[in-house]
N, C-alpha and C. Protein backbone atom coordinates (compact mmCIF):
# COMPACT_ATOMS: atom_id res chain seq x y z
N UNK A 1 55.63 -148.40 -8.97
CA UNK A 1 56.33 -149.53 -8.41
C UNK A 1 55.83 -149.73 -6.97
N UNK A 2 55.61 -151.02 -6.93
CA UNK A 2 55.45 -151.06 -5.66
C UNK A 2 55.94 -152.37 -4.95
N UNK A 3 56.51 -151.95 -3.33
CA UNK A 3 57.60 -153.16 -3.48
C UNK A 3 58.85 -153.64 -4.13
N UNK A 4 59.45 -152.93 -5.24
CA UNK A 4 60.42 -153.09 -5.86
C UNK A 4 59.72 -153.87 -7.14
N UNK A 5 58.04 -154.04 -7.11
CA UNK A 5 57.47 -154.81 -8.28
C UNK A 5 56.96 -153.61 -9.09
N UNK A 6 57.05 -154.43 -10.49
CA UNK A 6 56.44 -153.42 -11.38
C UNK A 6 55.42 -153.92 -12.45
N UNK A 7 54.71 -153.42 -13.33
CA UNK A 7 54.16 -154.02 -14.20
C UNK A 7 55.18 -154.13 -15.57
N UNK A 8 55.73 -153.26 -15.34
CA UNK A 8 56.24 -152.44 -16.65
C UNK A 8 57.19 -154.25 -17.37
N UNK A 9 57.24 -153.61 -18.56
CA UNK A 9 57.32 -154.95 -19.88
C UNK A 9 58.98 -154.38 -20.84
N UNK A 10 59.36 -155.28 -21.25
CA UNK A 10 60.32 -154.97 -21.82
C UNK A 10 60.08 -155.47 -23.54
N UNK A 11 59.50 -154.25 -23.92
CA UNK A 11 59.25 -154.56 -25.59
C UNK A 11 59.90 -154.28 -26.72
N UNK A 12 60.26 -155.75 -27.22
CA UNK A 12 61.51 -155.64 -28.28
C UNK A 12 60.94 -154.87 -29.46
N UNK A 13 61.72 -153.46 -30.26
CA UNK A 13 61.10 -152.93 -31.32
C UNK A 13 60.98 -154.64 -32.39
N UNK A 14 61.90 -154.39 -32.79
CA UNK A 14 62.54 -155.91 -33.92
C UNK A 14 61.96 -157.36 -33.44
N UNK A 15 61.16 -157.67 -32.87
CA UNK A 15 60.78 -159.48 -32.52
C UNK A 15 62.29 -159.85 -32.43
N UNK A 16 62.39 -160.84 -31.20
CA UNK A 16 63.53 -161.50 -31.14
C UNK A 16 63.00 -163.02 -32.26
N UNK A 17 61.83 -162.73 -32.63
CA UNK A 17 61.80 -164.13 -33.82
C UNK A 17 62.00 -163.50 -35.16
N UNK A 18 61.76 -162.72 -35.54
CA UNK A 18 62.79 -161.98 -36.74
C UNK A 18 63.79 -161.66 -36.69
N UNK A 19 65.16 -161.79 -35.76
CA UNK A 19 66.39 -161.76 -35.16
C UNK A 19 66.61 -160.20 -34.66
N UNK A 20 66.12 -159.78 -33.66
CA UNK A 20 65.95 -158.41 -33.05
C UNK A 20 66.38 -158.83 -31.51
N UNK A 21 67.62 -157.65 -32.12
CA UNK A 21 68.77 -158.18 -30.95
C UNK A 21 68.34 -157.78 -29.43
N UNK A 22 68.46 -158.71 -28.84
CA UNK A 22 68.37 -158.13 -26.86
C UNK A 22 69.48 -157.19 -26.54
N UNK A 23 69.38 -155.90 -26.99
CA UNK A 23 69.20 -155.06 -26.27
C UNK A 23 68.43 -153.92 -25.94
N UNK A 24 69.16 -152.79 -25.79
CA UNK A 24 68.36 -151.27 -25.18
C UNK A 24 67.93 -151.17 -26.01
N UNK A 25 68.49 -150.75 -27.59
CA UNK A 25 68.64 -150.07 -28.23
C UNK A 25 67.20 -150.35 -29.10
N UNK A 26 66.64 -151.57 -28.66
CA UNK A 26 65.96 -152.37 -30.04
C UNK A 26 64.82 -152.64 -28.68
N UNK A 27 64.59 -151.61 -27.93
CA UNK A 27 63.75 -151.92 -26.69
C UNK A 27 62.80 -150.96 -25.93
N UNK A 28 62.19 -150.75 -25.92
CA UNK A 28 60.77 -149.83 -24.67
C UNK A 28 60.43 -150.05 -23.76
N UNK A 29 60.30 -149.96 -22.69
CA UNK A 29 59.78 -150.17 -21.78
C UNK A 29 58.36 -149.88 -21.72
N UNK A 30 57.25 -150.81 -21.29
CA UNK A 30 55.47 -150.82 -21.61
C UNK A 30 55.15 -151.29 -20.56
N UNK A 31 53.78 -150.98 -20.11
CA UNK A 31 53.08 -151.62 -19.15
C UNK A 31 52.38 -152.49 -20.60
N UNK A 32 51.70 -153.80 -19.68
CA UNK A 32 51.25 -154.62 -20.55
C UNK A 32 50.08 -154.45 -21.81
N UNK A 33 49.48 -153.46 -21.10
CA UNK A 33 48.28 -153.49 -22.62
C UNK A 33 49.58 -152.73 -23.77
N UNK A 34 50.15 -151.99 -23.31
CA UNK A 34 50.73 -150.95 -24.68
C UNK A 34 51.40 -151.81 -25.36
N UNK A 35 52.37 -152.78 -23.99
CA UNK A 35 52.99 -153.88 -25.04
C UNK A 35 51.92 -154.54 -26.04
N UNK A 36 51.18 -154.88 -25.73
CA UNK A 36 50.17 -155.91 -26.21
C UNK A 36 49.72 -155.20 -27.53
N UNK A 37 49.46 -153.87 -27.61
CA UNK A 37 49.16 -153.06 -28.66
C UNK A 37 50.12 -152.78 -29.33
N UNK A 38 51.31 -152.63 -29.55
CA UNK A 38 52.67 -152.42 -29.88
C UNK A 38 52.93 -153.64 -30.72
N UNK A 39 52.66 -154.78 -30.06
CA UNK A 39 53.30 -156.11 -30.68
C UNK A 39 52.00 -156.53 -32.22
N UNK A 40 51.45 -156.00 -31.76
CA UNK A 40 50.14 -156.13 -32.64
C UNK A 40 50.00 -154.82 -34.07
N UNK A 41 51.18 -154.18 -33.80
CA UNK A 41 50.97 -153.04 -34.93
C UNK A 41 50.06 -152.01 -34.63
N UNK A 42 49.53 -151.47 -33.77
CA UNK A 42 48.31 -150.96 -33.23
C UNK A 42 48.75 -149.49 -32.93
N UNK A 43 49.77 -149.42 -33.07
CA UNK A 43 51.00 -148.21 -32.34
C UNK A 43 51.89 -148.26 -32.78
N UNK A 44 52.81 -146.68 -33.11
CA UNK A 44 54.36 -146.92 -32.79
C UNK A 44 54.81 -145.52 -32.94
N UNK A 45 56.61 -145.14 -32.85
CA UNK A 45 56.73 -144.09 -32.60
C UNK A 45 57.29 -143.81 -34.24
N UNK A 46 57.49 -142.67 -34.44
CA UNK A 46 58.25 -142.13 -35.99
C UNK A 46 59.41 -141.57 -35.67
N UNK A 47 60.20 -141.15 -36.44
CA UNK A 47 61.39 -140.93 -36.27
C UNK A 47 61.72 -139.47 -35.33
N UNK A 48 60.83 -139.33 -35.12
CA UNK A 48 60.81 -137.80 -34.11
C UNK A 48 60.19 -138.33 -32.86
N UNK A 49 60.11 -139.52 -32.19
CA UNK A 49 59.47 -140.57 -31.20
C UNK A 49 58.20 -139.48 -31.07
N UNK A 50 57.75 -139.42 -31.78
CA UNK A 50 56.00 -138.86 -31.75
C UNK A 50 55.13 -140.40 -32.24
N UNK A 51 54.46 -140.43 -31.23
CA UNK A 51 53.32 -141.39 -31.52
C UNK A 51 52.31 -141.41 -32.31
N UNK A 52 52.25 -142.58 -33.11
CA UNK A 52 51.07 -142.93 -34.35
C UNK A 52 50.15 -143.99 -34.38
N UNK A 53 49.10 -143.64 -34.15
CA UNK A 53 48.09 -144.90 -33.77
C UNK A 53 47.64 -145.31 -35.34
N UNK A 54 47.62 -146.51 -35.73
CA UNK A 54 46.77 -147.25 -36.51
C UNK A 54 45.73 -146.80 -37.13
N UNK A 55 45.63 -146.15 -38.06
CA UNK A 55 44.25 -145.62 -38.46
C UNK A 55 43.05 -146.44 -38.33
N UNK A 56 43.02 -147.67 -38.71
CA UNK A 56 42.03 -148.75 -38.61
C UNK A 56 41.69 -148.64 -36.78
N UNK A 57 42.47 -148.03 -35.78
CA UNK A 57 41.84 -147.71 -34.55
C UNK A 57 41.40 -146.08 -34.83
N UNK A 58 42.37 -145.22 -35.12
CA UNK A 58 41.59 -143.94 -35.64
C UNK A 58 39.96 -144.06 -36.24
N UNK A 59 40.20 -144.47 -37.16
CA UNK A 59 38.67 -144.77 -37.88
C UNK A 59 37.90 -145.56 -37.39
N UNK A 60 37.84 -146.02 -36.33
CA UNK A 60 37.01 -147.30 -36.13
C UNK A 60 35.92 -146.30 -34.85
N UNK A 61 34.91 -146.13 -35.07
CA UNK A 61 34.10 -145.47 -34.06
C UNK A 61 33.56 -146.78 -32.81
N UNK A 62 34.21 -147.86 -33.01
CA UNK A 62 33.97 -148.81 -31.53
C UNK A 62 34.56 -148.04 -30.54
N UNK A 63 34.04 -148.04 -29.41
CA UNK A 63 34.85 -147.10 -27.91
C UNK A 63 35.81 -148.20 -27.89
N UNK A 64 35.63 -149.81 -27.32
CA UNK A 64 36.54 -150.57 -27.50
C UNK A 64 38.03 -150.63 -28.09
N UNK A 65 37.60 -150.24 -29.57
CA UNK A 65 38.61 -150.20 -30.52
C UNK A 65 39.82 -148.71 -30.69
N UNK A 66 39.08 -147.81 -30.02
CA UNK A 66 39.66 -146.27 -29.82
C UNK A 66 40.22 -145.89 -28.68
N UNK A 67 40.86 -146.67 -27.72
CA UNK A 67 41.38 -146.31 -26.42
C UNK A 67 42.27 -145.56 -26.26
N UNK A 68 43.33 -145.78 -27.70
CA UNK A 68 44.96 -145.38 -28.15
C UNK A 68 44.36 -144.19 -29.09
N UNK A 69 43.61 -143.44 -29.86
CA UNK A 69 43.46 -142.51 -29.97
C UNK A 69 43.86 -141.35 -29.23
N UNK A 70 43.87 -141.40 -28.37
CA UNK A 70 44.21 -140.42 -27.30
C UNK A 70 45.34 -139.94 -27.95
N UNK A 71 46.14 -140.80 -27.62
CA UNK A 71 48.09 -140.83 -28.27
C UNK A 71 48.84 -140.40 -29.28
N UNK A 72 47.39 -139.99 -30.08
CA UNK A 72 48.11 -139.90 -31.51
C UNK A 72 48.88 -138.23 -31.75
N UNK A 73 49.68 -138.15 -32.36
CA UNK A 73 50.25 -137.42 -32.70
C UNK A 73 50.84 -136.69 -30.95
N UNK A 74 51.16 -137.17 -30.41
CA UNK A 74 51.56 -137.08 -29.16
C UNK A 74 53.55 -137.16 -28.96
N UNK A 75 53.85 -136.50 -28.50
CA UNK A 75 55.71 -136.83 -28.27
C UNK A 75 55.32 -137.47 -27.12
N UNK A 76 56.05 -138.89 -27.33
CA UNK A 76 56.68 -139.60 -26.22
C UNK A 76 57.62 -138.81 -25.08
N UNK A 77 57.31 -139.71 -23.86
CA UNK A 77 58.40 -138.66 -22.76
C UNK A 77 58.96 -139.80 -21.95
N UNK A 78 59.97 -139.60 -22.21
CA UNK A 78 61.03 -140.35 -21.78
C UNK A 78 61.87 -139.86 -20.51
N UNK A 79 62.19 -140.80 -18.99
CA UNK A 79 62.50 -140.38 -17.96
C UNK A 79 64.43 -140.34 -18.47
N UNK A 80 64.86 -140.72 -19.28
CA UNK A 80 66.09 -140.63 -19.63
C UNK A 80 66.35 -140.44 -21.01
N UNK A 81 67.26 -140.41 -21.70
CA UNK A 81 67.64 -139.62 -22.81
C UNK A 81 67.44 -141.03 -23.74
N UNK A 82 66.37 -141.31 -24.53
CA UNK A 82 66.28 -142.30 -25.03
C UNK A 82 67.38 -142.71 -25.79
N UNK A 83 67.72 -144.20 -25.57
CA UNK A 83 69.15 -144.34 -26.98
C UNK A 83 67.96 -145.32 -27.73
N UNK A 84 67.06 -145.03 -28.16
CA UNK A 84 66.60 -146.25 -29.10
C UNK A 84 66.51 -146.06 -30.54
N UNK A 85 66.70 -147.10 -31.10
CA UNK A 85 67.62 -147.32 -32.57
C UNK A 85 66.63 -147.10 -33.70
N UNK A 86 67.08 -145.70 -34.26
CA UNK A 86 65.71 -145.26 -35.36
C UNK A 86 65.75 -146.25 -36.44
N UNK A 87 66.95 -146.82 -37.21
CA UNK A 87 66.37 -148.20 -37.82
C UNK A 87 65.89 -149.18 -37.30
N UNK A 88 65.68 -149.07 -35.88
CA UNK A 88 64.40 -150.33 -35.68
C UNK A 88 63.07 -149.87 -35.50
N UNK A 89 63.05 -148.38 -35.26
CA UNK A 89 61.40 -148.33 -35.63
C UNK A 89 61.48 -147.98 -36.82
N UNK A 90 62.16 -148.00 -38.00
CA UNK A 90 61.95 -147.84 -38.91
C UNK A 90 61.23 -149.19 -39.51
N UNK A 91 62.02 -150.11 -39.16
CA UNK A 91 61.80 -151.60 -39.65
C UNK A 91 60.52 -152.04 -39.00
N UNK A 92 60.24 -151.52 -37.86
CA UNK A 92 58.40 -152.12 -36.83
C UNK A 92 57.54 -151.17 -37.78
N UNK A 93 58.01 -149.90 -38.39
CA UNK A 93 56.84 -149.30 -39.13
C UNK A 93 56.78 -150.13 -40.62
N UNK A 94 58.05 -150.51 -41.09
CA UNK A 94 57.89 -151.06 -43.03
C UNK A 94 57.21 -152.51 -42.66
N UNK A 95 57.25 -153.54 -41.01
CA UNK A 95 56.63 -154.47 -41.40
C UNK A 95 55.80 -155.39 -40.38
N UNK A 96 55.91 -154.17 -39.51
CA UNK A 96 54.65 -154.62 -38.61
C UNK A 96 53.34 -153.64 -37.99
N UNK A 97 53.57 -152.54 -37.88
CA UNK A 97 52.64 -150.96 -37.77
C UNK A 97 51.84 -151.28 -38.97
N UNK A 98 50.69 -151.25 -39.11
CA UNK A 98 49.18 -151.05 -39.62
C UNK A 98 49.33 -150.33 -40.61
N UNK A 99 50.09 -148.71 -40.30
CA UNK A 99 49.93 -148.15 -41.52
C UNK A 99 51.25 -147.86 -42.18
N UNK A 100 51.14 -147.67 -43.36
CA UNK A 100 52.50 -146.99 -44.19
C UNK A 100 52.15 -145.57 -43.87
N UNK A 101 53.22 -144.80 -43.68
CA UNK A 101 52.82 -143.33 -43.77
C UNK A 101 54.60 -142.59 -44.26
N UNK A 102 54.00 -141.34 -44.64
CA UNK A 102 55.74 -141.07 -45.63
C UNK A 102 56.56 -140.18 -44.53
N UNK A 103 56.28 -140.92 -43.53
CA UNK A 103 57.63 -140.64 -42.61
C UNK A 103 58.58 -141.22 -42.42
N UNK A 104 58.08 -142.83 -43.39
CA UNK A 104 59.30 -143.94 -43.14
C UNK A 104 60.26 -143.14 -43.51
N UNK A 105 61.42 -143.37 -43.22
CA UNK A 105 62.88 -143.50 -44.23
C UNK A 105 62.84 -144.61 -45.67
N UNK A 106 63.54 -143.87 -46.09
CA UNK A 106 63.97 -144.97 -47.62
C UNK A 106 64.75 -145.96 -46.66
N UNK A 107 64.45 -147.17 -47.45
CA UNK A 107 65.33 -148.18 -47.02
C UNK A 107 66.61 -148.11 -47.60
């Protein structure tokens, strides 16, 4: 922060155009590329907020395309006790995240 300015982004898990409610709960905080990668399916967390990159960036040997590799299988760290709502990353993994993987929950 600087100045009281920040970059940081407020990224809805749920699209507020698929009716994904404004709040915390359904929310992350991102600097802009992650948002940008996030909104795009490119990323997301699993129900243990461990991070999962996109295999189609996993597999892709472009340097371009592999930046978020880094991340993968990584625990998120959170400066406060996250309250965010495991049926909404459940719902960003069944229909917007890149890959299926059998960590979803049953619906």
């Amino acid at each position: 922060m600087i100045n009281d300015l920040t970059p940081m982004e407020a990224a809805h898990i749920v699209p507020r155009s698929k009716r994904g409610a404004n709040i915390t709960s359904n929310g992350l905080c991102l600097c802009p590329i992650h948002h940008w990668a996030f909104d795009r399916g490119l990323w997301s967390l699993d129900k243990f907020l461990v991070i999962k990159i996109a295999s189609t960036i996993r597999n892709n040997t472009n340097e371009q395309a592999n930046w978020l590799d880094g991340f993968h299988d990584k625990k998120a760290i959170f400066t406060l006790k996250p309250r965010i709502s495991i049926e909404a990353l459940d719902w960003y993994r069944r229909n917007i995240f890149l890959d299926a993987d059998d960590e979803i929950a049953p619906s």
